[in-house]
ModelCIF file with pLDDT and N, C-alpha, C, O atoms, coordinates in Angstrom:
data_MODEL
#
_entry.id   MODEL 
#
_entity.id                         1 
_entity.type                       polymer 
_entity.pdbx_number_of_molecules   1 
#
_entity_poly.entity_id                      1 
_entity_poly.type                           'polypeptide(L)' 
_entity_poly.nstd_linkage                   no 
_entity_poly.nstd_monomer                   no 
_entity_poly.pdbx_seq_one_letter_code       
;(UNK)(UNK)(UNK)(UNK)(UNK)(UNK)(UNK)(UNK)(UNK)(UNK)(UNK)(UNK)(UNK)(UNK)(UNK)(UNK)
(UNK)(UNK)(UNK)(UNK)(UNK)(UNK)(UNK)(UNK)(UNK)(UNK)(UNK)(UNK)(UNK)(UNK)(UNK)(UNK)
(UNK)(UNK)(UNK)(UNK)(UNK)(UNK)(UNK)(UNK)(UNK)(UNK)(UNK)(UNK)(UNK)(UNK)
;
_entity_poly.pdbx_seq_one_letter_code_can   XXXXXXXXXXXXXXXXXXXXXXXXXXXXXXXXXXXXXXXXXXXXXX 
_entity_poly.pdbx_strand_id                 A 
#
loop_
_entity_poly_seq.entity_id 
_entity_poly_seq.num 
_entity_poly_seq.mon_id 
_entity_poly_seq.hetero 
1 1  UNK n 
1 2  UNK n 
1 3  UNK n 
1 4  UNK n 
1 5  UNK n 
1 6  UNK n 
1 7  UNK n 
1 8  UNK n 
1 9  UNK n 
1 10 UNK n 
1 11 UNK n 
1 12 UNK n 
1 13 UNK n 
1 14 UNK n 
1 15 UNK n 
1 16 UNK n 
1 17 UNK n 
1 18 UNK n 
1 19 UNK n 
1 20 UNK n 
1 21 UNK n 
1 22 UNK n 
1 23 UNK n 
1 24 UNK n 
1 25 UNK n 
1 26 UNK n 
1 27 UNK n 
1 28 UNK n 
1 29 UNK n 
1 30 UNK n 
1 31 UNK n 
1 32 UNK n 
1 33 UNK n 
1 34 UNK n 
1 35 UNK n 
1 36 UNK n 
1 37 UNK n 
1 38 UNK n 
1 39 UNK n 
1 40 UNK n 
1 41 UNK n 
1 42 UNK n 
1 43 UNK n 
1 44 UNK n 
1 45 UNK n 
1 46 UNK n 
#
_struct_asym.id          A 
_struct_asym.entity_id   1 
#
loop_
_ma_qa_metric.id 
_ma_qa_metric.mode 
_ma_qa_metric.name 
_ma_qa_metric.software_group_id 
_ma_qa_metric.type 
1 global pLDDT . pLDDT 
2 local  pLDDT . pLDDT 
#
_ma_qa_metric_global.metric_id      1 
_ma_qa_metric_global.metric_value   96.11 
_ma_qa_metric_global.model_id       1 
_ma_qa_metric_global.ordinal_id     1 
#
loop_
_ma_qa_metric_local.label_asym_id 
_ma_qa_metric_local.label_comp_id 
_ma_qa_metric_local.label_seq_id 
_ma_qa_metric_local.metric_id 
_ma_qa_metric_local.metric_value 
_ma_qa_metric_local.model_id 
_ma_qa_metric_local.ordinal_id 
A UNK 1  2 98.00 1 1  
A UNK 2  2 98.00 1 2  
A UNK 3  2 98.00 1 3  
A UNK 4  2 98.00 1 4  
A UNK 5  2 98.00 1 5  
A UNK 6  2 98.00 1 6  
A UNK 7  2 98.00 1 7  
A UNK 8  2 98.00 1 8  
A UNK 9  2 98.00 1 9  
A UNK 10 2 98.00 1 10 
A UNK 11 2 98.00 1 11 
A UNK 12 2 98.00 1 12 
A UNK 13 2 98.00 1 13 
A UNK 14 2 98.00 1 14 
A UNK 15 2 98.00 1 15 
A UNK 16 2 98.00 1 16 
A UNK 17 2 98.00 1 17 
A UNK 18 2 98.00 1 18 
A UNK 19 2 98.00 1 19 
A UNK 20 2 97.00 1 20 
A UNK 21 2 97.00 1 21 
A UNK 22 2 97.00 1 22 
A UNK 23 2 95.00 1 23 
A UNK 24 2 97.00 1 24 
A UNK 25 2 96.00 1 25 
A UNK 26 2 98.00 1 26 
A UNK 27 2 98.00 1 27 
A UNK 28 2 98.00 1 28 
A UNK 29 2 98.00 1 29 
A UNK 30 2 98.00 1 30 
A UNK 31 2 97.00 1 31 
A UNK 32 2 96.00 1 32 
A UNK 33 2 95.00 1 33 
A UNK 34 2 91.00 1 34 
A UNK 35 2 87.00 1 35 
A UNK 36 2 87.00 1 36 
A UNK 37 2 85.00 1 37 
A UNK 38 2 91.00 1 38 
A UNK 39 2 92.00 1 39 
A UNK 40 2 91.00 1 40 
A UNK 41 2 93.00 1 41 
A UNK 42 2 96.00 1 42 
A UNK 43 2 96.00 1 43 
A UNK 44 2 98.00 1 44 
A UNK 45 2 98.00 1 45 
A UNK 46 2 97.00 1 46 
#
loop_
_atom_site.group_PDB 
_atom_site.id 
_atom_site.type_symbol 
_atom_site.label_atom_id 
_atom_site.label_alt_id 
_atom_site.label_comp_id 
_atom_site.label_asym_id 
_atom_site.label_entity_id 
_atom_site.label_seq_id 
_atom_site.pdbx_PDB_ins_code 
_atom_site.Cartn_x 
_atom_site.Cartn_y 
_atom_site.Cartn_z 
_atom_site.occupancy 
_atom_site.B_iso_or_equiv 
_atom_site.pdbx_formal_charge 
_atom_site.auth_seq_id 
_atom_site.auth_comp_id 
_atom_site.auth_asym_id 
_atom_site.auth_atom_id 
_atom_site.pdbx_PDB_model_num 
ATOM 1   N N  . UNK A 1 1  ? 20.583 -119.188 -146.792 1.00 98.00 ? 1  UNK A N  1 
ATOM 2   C CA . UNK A 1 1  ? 19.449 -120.088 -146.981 1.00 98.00 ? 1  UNK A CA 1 
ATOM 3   C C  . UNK A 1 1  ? 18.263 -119.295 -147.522 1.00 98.00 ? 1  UNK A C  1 
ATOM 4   O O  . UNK A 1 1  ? 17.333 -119.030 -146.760 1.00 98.00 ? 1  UNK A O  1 
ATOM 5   N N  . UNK A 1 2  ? 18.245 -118.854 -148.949 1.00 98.00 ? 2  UNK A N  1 
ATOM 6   C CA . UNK A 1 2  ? 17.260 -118.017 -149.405 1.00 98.00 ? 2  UNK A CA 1 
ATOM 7   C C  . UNK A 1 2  ? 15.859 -119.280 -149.150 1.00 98.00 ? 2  UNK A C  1 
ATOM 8   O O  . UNK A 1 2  ? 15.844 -120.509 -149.221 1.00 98.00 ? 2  UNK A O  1 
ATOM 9   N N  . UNK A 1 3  ? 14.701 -118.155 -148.808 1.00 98.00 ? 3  UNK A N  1 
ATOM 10  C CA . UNK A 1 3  ? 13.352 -118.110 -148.861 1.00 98.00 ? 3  UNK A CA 1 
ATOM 11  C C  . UNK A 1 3  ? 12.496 -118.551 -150.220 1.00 98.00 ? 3  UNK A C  1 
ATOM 12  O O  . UNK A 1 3  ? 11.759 -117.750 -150.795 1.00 98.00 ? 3  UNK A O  1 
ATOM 13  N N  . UNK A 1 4  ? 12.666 -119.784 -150.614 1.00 98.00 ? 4  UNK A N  1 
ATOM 14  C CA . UNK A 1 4  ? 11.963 -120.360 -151.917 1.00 98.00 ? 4  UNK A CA 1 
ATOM 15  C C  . UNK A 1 4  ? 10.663 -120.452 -151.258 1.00 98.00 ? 4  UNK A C  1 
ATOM 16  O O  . UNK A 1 4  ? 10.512 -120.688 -150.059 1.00 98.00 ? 4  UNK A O  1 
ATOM 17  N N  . UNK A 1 5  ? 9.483  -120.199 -152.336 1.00 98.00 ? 5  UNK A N  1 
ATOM 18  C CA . UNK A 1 5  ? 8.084  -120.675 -152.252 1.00 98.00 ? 5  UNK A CA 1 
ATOM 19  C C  . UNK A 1 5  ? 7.765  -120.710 -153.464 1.00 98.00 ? 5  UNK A C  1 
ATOM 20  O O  . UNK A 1 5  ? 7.735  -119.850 -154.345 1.00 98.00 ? 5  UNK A O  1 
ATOM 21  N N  . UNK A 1 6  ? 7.412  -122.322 -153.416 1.00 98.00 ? 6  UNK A N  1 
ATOM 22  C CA . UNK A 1 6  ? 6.508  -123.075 -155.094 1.00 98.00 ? 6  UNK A CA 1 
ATOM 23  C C  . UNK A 1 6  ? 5.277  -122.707 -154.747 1.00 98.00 ? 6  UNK A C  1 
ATOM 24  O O  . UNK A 1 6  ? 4.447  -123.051 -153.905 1.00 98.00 ? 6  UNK A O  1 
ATOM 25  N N  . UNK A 1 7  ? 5.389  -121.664 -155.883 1.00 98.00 ? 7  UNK A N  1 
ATOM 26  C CA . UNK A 1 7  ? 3.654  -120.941 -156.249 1.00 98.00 ? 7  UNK A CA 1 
ATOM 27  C C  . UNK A 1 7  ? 3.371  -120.024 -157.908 1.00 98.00 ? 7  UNK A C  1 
ATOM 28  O O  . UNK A 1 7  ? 4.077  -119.115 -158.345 1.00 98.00 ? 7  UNK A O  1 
ATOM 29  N N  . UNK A 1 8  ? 2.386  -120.502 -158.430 1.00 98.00 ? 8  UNK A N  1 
ATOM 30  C CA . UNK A 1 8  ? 2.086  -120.375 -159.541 1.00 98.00 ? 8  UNK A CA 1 
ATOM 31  C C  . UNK A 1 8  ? 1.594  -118.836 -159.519 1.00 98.00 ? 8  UNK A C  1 
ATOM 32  O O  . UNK A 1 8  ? 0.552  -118.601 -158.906 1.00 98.00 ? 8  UNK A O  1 
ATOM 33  N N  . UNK A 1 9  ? 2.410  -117.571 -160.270 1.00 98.00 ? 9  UNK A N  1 
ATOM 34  C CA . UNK A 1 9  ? 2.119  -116.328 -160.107 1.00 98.00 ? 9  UNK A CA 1 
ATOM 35  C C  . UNK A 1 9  ? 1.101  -115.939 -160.620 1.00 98.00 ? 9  UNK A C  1 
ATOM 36  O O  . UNK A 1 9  ? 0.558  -114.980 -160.073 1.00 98.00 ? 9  UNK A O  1 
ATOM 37  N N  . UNK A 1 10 ? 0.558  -116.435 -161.661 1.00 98.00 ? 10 UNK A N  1 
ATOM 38  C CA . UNK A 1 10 ? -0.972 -116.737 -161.681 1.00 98.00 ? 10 UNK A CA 1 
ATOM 39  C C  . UNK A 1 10 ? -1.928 -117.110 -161.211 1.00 98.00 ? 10 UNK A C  1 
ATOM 40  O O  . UNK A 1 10 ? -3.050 -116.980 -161.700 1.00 98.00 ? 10 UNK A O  1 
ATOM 41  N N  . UNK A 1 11 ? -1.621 -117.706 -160.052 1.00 98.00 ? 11 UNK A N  1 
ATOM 42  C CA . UNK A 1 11 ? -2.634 -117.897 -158.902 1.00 98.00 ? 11 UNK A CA 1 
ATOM 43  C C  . UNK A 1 11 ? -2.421 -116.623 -157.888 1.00 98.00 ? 11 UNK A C  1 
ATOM 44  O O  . UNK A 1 11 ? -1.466 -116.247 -157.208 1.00 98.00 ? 11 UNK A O  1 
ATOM 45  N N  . UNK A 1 12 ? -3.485 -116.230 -158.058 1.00 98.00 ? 12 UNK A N  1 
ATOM 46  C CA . UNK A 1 12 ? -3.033 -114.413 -157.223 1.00 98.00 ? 12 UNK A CA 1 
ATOM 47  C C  . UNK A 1 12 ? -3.483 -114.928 -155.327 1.00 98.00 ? 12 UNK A C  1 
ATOM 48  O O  . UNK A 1 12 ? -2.993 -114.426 -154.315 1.00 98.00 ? 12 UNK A O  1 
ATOM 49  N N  . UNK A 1 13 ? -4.222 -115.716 -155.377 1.00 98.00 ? 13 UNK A N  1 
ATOM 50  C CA . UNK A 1 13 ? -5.041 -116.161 -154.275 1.00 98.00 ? 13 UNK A CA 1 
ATOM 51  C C  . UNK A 1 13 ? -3.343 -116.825 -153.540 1.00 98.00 ? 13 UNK A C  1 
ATOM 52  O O  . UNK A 1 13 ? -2.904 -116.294 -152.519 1.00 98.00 ? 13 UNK A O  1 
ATOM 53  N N  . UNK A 1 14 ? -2.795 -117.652 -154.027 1.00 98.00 ? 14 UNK A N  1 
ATOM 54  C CA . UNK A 1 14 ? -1.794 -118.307 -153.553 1.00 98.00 ? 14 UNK A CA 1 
ATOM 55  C C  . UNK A 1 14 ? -0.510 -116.888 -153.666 1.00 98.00 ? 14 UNK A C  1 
ATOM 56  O O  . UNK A 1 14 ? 0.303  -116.530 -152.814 1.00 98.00 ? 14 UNK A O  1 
ATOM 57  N N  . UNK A 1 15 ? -0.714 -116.450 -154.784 1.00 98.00 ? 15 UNK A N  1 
ATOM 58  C CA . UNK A 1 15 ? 0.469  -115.479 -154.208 1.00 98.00 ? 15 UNK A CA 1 
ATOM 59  C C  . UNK A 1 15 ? 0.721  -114.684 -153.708 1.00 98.00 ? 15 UNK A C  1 
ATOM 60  O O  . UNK A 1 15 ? 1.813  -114.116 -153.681 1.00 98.00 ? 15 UNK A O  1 
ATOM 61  N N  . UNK A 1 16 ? -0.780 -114.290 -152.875 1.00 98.00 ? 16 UNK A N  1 
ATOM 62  C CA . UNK A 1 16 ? -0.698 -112.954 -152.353 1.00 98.00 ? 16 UNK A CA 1 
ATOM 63  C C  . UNK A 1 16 ? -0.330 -113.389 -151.143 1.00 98.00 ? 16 UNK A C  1 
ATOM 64  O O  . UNK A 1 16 ? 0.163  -112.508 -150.438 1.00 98.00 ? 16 UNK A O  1 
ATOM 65  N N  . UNK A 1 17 ? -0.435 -114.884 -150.475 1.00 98.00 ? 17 UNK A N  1 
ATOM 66  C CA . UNK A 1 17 ? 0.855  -115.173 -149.258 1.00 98.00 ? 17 UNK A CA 1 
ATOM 67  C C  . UNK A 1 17 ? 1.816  -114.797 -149.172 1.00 98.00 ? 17 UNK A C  1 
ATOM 68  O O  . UNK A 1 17 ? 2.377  -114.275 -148.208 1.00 98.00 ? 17 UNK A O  1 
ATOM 69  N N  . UNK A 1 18 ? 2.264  -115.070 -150.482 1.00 98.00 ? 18 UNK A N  1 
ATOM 70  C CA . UNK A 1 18 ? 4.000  -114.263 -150.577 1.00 98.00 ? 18 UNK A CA 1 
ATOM 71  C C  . UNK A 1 18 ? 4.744  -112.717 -150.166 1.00 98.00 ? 18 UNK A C  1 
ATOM 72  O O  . UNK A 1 18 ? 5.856  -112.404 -149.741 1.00 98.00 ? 18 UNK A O  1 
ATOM 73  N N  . UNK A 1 19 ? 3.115  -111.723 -150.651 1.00 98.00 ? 19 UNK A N  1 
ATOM 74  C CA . UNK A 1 19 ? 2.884  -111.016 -150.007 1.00 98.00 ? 19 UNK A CA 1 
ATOM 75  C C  . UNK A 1 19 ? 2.922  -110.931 -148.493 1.00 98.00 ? 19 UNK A C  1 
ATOM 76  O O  . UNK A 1 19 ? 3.921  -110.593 -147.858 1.00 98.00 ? 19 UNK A O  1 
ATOM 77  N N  . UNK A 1 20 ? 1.797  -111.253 -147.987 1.00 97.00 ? 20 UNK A N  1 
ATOM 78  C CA . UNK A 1 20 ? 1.255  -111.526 -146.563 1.00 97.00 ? 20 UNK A CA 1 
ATOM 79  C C  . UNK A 1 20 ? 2.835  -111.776 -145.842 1.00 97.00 ? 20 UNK A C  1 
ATOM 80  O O  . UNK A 1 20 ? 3.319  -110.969 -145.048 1.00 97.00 ? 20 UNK A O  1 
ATOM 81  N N  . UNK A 1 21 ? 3.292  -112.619 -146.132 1.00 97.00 ? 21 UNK A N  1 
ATOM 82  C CA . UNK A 1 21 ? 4.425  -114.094 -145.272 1.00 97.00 ? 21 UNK A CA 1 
ATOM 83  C C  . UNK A 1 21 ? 6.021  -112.705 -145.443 1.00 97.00 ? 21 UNK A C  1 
ATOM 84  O O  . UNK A 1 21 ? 6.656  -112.582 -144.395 1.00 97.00 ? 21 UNK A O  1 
ATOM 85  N N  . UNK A 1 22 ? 6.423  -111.991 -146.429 1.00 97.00 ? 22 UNK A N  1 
ATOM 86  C CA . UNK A 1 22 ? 7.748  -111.751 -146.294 1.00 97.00 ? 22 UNK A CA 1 
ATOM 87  C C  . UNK A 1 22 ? 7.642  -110.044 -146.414 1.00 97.00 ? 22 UNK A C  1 
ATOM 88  O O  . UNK A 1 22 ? 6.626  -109.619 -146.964 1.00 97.00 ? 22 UNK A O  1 
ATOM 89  N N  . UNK A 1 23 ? 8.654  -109.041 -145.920 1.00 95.00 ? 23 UNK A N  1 
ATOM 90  C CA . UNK A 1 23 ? 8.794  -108.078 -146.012 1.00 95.00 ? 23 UNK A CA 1 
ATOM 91  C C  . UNK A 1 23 ? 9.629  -107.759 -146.940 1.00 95.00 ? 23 UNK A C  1 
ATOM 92  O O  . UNK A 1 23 ? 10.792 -108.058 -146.667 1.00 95.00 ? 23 UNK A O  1 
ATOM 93  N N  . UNK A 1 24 ? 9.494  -107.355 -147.748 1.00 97.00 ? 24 UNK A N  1 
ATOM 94  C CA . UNK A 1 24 ? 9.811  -106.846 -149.084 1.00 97.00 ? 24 UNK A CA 1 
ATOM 95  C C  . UNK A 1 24 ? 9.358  -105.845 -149.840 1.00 97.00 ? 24 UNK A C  1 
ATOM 96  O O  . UNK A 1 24 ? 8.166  -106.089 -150.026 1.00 97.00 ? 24 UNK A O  1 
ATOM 97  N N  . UNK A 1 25 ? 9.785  -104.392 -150.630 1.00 96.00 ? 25 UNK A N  1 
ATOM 98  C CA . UNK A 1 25 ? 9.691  -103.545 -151.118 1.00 96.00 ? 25 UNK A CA 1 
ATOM 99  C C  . UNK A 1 25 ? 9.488  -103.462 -152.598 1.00 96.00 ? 25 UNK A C  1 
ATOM 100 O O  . UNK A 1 25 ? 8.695  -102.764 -153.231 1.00 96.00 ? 25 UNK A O  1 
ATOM 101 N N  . UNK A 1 26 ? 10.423 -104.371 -153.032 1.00 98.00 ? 26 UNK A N  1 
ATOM 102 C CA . UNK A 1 26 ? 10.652 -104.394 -154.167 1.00 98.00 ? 26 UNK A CA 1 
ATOM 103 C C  . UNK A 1 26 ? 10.983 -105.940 -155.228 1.00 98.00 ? 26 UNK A C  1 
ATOM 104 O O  . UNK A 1 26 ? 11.619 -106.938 -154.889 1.00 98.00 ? 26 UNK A O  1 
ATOM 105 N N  . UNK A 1 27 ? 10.440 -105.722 -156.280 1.00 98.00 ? 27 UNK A N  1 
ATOM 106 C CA . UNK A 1 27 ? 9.916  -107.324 -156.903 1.00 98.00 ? 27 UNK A CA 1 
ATOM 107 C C  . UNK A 1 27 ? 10.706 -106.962 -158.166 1.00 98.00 ? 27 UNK A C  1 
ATOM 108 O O  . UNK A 1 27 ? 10.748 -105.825 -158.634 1.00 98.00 ? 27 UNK A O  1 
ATOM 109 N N  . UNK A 1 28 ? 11.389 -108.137 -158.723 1.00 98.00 ? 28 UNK A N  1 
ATOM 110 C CA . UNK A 1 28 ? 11.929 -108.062 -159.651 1.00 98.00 ? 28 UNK A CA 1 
ATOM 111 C C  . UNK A 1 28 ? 10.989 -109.366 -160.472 1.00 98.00 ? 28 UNK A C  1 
ATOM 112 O O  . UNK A 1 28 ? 10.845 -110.414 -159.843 1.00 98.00 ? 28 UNK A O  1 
ATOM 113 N N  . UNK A 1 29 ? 10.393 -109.247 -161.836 1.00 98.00 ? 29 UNK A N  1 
ATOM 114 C CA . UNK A 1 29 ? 9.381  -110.267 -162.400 1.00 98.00 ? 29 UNK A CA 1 
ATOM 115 C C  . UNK A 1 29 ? 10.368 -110.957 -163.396 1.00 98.00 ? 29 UNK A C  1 
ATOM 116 O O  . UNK A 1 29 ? 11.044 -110.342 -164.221 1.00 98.00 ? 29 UNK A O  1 
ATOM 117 N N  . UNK A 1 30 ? 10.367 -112.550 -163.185 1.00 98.00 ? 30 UNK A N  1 
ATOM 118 C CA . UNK A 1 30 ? 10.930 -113.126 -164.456 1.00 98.00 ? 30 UNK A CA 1 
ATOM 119 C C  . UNK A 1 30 ? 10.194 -113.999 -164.973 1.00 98.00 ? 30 UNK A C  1 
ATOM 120 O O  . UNK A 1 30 ? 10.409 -114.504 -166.075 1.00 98.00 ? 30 UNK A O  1 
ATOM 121 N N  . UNK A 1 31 ? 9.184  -114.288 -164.183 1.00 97.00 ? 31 UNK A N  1 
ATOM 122 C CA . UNK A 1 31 ? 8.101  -115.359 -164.299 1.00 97.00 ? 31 UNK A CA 1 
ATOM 123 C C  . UNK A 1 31 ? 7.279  -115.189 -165.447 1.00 97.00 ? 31 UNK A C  1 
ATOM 124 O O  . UNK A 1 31 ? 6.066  -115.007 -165.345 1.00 97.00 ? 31 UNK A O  1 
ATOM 125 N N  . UNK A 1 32 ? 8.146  -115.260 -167.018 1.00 96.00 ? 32 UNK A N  1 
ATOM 126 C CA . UNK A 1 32 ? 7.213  -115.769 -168.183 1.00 96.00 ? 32 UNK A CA 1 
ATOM 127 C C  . UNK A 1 32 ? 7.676  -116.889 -168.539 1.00 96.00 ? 32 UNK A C  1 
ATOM 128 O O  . UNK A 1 32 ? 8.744  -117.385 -168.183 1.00 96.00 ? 32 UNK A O  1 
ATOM 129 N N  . UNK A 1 33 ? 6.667  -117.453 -169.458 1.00 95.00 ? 33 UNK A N  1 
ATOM 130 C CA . UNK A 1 33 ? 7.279  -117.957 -170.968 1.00 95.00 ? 33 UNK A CA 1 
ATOM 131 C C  . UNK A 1 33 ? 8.224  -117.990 -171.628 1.00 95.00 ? 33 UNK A C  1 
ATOM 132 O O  . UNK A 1 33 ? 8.586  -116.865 -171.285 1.00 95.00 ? 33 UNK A O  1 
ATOM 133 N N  . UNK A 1 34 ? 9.193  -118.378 -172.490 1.00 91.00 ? 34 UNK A N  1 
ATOM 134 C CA . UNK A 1 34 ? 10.390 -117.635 -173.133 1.00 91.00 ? 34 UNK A CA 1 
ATOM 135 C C  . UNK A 1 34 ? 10.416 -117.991 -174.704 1.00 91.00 ? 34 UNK A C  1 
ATOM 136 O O  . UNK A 1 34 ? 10.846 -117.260 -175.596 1.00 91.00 ? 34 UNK A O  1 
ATOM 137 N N  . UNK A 1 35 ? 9.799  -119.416 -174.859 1.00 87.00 ? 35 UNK A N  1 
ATOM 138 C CA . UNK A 1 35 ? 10.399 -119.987 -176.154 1.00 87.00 ? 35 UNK A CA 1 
ATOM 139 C C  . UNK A 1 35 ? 9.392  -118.930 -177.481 1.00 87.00 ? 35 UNK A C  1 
ATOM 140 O O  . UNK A 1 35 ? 8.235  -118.519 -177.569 1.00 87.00 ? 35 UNK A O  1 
ATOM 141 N N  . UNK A 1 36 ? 10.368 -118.871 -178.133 1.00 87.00 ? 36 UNK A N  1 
ATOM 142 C CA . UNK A 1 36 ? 10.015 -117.674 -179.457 1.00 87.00 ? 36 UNK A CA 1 
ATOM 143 C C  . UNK A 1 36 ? 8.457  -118.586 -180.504 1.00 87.00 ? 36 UNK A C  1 
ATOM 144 O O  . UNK A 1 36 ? 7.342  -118.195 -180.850 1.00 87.00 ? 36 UNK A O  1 
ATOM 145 N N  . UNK A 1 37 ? 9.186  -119.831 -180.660 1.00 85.00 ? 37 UNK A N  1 
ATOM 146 C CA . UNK A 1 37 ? 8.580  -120.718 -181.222 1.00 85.00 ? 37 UNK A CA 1 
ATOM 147 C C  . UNK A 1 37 ? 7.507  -121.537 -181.258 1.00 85.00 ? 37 UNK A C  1 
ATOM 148 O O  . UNK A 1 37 ? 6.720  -121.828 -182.158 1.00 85.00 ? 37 UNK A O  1 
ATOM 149 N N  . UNK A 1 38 ? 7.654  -122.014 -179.590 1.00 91.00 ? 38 UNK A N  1 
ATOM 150 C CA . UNK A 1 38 ? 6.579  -122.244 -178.922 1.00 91.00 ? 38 UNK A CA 1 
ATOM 151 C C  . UNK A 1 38 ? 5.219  -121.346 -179.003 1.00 91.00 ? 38 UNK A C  1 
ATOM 152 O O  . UNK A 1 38 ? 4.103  -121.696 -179.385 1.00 91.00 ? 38 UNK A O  1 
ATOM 153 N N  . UNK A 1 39 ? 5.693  -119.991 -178.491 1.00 92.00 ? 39 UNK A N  1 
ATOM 154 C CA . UNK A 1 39 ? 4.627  -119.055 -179.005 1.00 92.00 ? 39 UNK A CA 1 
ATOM 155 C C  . UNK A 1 39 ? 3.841  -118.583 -180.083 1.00 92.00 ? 39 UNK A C  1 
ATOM 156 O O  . UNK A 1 39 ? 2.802  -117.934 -179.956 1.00 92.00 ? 39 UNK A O  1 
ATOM 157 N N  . UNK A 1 40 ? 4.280  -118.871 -180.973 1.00 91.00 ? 40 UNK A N  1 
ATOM 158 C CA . UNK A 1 40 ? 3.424  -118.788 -182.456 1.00 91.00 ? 40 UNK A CA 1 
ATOM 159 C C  . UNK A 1 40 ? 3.175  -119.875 -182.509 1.00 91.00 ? 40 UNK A C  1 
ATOM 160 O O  . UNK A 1 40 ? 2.464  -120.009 -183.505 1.00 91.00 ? 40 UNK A O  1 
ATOM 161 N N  . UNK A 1 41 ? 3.415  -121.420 -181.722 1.00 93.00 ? 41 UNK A N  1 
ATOM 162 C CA . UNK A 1 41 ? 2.492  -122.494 -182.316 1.00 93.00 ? 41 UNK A CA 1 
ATOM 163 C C  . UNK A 1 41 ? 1.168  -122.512 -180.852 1.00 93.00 ? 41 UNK A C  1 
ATOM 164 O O  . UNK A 1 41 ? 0.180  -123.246 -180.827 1.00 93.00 ? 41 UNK A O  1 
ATOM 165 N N  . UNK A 1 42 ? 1.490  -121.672 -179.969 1.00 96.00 ? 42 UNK A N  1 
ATOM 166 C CA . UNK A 1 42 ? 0.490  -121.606 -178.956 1.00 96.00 ? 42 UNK A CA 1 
ATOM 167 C C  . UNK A 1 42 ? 0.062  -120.396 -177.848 1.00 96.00 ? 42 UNK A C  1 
ATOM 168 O O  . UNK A 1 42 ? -0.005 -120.321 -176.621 1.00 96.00 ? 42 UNK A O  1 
ATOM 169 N N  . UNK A 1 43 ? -0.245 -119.287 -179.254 1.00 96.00 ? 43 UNK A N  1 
ATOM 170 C CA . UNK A 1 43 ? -0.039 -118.130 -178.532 1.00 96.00 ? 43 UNK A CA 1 
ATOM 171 C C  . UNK A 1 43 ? -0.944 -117.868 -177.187 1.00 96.00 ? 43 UNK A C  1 
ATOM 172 O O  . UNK A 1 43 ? -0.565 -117.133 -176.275 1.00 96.00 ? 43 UNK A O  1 
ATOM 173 N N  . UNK A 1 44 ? -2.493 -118.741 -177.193 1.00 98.00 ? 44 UNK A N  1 
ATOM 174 C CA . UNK A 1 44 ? -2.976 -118.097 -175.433 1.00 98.00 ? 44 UNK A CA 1 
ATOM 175 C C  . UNK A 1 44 ? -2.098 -118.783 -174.211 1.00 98.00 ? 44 UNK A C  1 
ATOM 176 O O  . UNK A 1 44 ? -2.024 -118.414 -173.039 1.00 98.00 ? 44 UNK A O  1 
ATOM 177 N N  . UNK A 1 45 ? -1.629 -119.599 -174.687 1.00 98.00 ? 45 UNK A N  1 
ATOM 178 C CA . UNK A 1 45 ? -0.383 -120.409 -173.669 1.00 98.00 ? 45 UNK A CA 1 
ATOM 179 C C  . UNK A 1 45 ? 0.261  -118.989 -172.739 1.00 98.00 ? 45 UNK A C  1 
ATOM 180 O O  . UNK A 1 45 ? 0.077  -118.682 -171.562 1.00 98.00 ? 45 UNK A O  1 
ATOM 181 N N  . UNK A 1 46 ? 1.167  -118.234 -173.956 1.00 97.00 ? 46 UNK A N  1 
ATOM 182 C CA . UNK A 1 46 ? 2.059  -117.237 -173.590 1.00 97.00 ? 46 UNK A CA 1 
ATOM 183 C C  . UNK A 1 46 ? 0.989  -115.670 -173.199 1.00 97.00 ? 46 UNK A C  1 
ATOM 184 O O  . UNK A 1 46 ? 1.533  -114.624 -172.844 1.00 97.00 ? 46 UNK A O  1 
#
């Protein structure tokens, strides 16, 4: 029963619970953007 929490990693205020709340060492980041395309029609988006 993994540990999900809906929180916007850009909200540092909200994610530093995530911090606070679990013991953990080590962070693996996947939390971007992806589309190639999208990005050149809206690059401060990405």
């Amino acid at each position: 029963d993994v540990p999900f929490i809906n929180v916007d990693c850009c909200d540092k205020q909200a994610f530093a619970q995530v911090f606070e709340q679990y013991d953990f060492d080590s962070v693996i980041h996947f939390a971007a953007f992806k589309a190639v395309g999208e990005s050149v029609a809206d690059p401060m988006k990405y």
